[in-house]
C-alpha atoms as a PDB file:
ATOM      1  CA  UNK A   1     -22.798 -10.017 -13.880  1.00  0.00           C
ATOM      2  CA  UNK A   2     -21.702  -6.322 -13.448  1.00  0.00           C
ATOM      3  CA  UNK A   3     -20.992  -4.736 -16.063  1.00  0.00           C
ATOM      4  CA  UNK A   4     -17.341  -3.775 -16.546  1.00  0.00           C
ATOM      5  CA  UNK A   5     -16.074  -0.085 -15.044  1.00  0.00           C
ATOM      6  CA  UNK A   6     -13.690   1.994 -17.629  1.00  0.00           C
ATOM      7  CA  UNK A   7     -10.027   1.459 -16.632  1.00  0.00           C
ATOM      8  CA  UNK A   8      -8.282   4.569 -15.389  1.00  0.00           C
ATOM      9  CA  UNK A   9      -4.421   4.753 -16.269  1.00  0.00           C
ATOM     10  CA  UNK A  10      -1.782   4.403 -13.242  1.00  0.00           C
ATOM     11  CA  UNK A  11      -1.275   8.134 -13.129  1.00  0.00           C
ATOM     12  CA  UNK A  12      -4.468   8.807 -11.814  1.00  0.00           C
ATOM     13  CA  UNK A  13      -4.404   6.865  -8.591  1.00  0.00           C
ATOM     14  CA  UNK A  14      -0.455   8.809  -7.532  1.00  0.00           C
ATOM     15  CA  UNK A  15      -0.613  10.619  -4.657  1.00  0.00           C
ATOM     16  CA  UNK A  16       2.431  12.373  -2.997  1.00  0.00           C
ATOM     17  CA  UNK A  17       2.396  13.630   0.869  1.00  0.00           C
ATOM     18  CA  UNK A  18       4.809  14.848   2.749  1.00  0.00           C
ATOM     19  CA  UNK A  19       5.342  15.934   6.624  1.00  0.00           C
ATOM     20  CA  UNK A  20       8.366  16.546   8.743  1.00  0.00           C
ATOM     21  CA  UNK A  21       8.940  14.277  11.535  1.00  0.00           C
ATOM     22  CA  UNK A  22       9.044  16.084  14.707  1.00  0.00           C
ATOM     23  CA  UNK A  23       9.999  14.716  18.723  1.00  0.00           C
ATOM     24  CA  UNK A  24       6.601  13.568  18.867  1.00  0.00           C
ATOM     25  CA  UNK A  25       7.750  11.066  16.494  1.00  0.00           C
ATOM     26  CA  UNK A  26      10.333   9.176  18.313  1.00  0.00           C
ATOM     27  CA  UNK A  27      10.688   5.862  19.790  1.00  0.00           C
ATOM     28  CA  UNK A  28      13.353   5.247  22.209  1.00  0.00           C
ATOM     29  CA  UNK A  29      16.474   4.591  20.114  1.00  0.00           C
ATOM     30  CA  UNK A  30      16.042   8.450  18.824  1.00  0.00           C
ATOM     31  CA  UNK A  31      15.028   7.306  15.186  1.00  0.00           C
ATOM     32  CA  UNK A  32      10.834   8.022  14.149  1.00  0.00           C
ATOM     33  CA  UNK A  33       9.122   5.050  15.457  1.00  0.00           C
ATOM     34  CA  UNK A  34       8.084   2.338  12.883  1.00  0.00           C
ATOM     35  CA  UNK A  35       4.487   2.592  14.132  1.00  0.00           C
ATOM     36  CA  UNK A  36       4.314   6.454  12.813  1.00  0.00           C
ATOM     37  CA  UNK A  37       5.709   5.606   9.547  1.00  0.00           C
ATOM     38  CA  UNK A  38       2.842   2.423   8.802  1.00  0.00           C
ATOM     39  CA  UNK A  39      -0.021   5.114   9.518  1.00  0.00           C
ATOM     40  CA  UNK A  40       1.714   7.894   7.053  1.00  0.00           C
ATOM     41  CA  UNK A  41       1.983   4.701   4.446  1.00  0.00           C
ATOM     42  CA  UNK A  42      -1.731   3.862   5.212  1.00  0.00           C
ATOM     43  CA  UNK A  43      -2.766   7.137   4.920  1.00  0.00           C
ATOM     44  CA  UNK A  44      -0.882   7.937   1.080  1.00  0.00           C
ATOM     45  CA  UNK A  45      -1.961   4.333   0.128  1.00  0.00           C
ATOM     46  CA  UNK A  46      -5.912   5.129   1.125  1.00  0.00           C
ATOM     47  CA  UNK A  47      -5.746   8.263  -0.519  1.00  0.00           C
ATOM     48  CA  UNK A  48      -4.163   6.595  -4.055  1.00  0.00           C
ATOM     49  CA  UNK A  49      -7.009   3.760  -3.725  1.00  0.00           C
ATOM     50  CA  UNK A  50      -9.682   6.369  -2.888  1.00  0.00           C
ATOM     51  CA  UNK A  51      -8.415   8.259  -5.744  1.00  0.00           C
ATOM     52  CA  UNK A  52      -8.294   5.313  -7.972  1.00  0.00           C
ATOM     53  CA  UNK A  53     -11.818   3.644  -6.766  1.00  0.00           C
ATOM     54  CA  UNK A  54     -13.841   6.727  -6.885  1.00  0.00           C
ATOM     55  CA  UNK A  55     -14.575   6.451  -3.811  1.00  0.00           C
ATOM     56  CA  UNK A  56     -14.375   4.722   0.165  1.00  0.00           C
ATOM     57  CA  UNK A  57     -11.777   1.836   0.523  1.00  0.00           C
ATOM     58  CA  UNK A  58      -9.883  -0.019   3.050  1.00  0.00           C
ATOM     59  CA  UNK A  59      -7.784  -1.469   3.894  1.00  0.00           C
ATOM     60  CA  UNK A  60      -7.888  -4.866   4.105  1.00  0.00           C
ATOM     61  CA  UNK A  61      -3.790  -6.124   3.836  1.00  0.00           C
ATOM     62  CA  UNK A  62      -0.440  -5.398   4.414  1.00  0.00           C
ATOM     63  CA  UNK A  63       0.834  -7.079   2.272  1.00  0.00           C
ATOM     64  CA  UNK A  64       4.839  -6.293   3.122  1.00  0.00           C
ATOM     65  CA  UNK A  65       6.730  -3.296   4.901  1.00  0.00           C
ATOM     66  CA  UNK A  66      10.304  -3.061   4.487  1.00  0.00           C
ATOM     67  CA  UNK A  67      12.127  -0.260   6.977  1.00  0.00           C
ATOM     68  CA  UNK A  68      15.612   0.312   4.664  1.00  0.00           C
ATOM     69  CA  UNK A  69      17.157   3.270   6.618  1.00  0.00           C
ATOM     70  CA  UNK A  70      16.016   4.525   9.866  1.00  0.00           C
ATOM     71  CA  UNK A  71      14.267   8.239   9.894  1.00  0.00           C
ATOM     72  CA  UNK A  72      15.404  10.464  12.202  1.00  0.00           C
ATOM     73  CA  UNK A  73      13.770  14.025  13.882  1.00  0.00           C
ATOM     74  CA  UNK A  74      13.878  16.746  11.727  1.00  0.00           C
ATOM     75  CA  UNK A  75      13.133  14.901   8.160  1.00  0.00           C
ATOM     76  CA  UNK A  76      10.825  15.994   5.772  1.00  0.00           C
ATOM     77  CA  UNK A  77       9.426  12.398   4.541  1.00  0.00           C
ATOM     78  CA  UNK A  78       7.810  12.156   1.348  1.00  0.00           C
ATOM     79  CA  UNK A  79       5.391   9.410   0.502  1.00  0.00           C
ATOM     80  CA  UNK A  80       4.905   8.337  -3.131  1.00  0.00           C
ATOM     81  CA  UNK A  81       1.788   6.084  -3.724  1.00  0.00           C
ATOM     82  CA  UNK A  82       0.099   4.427  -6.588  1.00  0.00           C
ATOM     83  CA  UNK A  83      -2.587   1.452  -7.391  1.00  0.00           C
ATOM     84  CA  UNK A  84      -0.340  -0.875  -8.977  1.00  0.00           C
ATOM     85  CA  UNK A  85      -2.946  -3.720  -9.857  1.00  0.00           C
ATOM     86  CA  UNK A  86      -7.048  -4.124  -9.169  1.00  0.00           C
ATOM     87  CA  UNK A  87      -8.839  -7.311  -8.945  1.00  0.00           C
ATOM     88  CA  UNK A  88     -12.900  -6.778  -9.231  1.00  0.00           C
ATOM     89  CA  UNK A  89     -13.050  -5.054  -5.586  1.00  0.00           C
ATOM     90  CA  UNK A  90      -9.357  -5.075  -4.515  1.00  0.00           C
ATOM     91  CA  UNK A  91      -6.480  -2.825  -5.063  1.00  0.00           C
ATOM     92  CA  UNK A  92      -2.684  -3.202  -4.569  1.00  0.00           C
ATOM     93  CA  UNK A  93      -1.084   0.097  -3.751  1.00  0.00           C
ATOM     94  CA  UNK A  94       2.672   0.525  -3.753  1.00  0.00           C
ATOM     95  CA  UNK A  95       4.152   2.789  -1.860  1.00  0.00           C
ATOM     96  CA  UNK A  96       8.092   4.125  -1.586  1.00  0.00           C
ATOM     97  CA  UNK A  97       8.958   7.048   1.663  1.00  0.00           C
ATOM     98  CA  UNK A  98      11.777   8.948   0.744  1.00  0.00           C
ATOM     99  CA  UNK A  99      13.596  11.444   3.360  1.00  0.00           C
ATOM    100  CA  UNK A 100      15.365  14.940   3.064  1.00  0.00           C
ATOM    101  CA  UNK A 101      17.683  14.602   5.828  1.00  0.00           C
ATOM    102  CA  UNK A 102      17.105  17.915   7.623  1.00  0.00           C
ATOM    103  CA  UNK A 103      21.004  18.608   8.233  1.00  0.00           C
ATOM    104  CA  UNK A 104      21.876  17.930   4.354  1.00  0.00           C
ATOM    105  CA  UNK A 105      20.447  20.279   2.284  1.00  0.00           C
ATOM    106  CA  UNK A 106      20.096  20.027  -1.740  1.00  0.00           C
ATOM    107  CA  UNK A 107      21.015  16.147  -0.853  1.00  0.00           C
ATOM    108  CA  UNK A 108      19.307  13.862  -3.155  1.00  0.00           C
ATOM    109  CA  UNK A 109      16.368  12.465  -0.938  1.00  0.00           C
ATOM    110  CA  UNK A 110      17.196   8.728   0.661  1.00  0.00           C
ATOM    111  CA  UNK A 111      14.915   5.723  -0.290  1.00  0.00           C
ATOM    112  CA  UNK A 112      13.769   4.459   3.647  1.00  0.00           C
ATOM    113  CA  UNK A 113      10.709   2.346   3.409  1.00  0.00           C
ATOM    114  CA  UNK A 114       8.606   0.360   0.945  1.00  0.00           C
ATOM    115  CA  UNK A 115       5.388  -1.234   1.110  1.00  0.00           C
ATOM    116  CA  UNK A 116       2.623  -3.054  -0.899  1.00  0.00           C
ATOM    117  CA  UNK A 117      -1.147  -2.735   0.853  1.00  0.00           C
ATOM    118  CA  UNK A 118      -4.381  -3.989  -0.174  1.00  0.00           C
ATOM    119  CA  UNK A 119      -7.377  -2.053  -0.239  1.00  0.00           C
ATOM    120  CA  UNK A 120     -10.998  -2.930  -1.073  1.00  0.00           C
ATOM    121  CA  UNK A 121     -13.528  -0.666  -3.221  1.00  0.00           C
ATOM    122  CA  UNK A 122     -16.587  -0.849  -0.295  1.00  0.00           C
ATOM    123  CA  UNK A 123     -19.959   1.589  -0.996  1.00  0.00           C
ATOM    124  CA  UNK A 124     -21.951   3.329   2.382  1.00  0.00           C
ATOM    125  CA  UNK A 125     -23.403   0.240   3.390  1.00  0.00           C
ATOM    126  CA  UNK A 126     -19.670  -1.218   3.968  1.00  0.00           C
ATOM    127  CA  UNK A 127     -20.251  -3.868   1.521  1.00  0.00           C
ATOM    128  CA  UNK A 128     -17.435  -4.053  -1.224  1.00  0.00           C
ATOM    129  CA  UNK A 129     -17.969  -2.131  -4.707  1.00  0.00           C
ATOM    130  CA  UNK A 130     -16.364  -3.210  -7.812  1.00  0.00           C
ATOM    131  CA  UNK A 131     -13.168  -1.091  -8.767  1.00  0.00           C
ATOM    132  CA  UNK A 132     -12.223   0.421 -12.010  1.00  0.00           C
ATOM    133  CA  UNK A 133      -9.740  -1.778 -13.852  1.00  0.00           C
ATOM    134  CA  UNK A 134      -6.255   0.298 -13.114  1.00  0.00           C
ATOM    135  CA  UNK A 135      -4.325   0.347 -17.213  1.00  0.00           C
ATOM    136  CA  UNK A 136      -0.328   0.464 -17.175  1.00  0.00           C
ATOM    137  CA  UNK A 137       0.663   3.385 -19.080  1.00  0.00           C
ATOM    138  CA  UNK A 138       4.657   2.544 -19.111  1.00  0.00           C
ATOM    139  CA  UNK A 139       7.054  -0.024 -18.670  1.00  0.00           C
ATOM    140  CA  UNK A 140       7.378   0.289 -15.009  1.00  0.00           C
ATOM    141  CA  UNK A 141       3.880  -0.166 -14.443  1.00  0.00           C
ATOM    142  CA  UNK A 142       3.293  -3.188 -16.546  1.00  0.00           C
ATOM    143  CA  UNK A 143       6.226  -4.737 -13.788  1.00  0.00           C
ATOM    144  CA  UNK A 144       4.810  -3.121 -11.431  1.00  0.00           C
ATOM    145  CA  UNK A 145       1.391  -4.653 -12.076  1.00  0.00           C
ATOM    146  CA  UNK A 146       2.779  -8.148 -12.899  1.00  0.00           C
ATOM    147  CA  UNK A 147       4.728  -8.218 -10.056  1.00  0.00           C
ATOM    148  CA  UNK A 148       1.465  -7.552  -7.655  1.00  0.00           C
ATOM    149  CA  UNK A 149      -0.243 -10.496  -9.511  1.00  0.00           C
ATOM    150  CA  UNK A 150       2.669 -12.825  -7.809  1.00  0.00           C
ATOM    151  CA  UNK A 151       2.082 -11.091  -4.496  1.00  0.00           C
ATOM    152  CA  UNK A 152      -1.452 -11.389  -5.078  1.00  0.00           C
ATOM    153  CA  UNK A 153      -0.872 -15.252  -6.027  1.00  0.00           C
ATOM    154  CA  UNK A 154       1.614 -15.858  -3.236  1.00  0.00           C
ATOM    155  CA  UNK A 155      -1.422 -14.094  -0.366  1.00  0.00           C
ATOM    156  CA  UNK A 156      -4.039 -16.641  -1.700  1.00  0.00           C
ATOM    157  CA  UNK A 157      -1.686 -19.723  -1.977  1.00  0.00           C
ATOM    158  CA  UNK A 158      -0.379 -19.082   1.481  1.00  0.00           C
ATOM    159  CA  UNK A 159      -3.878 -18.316   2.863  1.00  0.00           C
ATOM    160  CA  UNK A 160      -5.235 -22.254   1.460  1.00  0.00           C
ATOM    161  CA  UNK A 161      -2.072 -23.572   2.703  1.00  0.00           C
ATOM    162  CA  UNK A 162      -2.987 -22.316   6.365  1.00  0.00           C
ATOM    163  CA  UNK A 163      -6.949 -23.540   6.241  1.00  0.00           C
ATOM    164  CA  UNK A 164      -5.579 -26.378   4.883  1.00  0.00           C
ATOM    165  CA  UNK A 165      -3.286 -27.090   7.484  1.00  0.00           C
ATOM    166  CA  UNK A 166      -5.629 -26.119  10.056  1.00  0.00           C
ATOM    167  CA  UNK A 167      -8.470 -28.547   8.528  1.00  0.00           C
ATOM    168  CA  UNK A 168      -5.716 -31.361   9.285  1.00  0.00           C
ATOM    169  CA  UNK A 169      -4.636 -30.489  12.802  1.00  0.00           C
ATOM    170  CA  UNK A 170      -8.253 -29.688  13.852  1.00  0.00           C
ATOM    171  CA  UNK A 171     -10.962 -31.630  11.517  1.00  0.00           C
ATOM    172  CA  UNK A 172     -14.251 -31.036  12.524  1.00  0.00           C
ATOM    173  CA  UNK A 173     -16.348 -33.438  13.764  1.00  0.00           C
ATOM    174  CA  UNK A 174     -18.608 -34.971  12.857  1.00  0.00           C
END
């Protein structure tokens, strides 16, 4: 048994990047295509578990995406990440986009995206590493951390359900 890492608090893991979105950006309804915004929310979310791990991870789930309000050309988009929960090689990191609309200035910045990923500790072979244990420091964290546990519950249940179902309509023979 390995023995156990020292926890690091939730602060340690944020990470905050930001980037205007520019024409390159755009799909065809003239709003930043959803494909640009899932790498920038990879990319904050590797960096927090990196952060957090001490080193390499991956990711190995997207666990949900949520689009809220489309992001157009022009908006600087901030992306606010942070480990939320760690198994023994696993990580969920939360992350939250928020956009300055370019043509409102000293507006409050609008809440467009959300997402939960999960990303595993690995060392330079590939293989995965144990994790440090991520500690809550505030209220917001503790839900924040009890609330991954239920997504964390709700990936494995549904996971068995589909083997399950798939051992039924397919046994193996024989």
């Amino acid at each position: 048994m390995e023995e156990q890492l020292p926890g690091r608090p939730t602060a340690n893991s944020r990470v905050t990047l930001s980037r205007i979105m520019t024409a390159v950006d755009v799909n065809l309804y003239g709003t930043v295509h959803g494909g640009v915004l899932m790498k920038f929310v990879d990319d904050v979310a590797g960096a927090a578990a990196a952060r957090h791990s001490g080193g390499t991870a991956v990711t190995a789930a997207i666990d949900e995406i949520l689009f809220l309000e489309p992001v157009r050309v022009g908006d600087l988009v901030h992306a606010y990440a942070q480990v939320n929960w760690t198994g023994n090689t696993s990580m969920e990191v939360g992350v939250r986009l928020a956009a300055e609309r370019w043509d409102a200035v000293g507006a409050t910045p609008l809440q467009v995206a959300t997402a939960y990923l999960v990303f595993v500790g690995v060392d330079v072979a590939g293989d995965p590493r144990q994790v440090p244990p991520v500690l809550p420091e505030d209220p917001d964290d503790l839900r924040r951390f009890n609330e991954a546990r239920i997504r964390r519950d709700h990936r494995l249940a549904r996971r068995a359900a589909i083997q399950r179902a798939r051992a039924e309509h397919h046994p193996v023979a024989d």
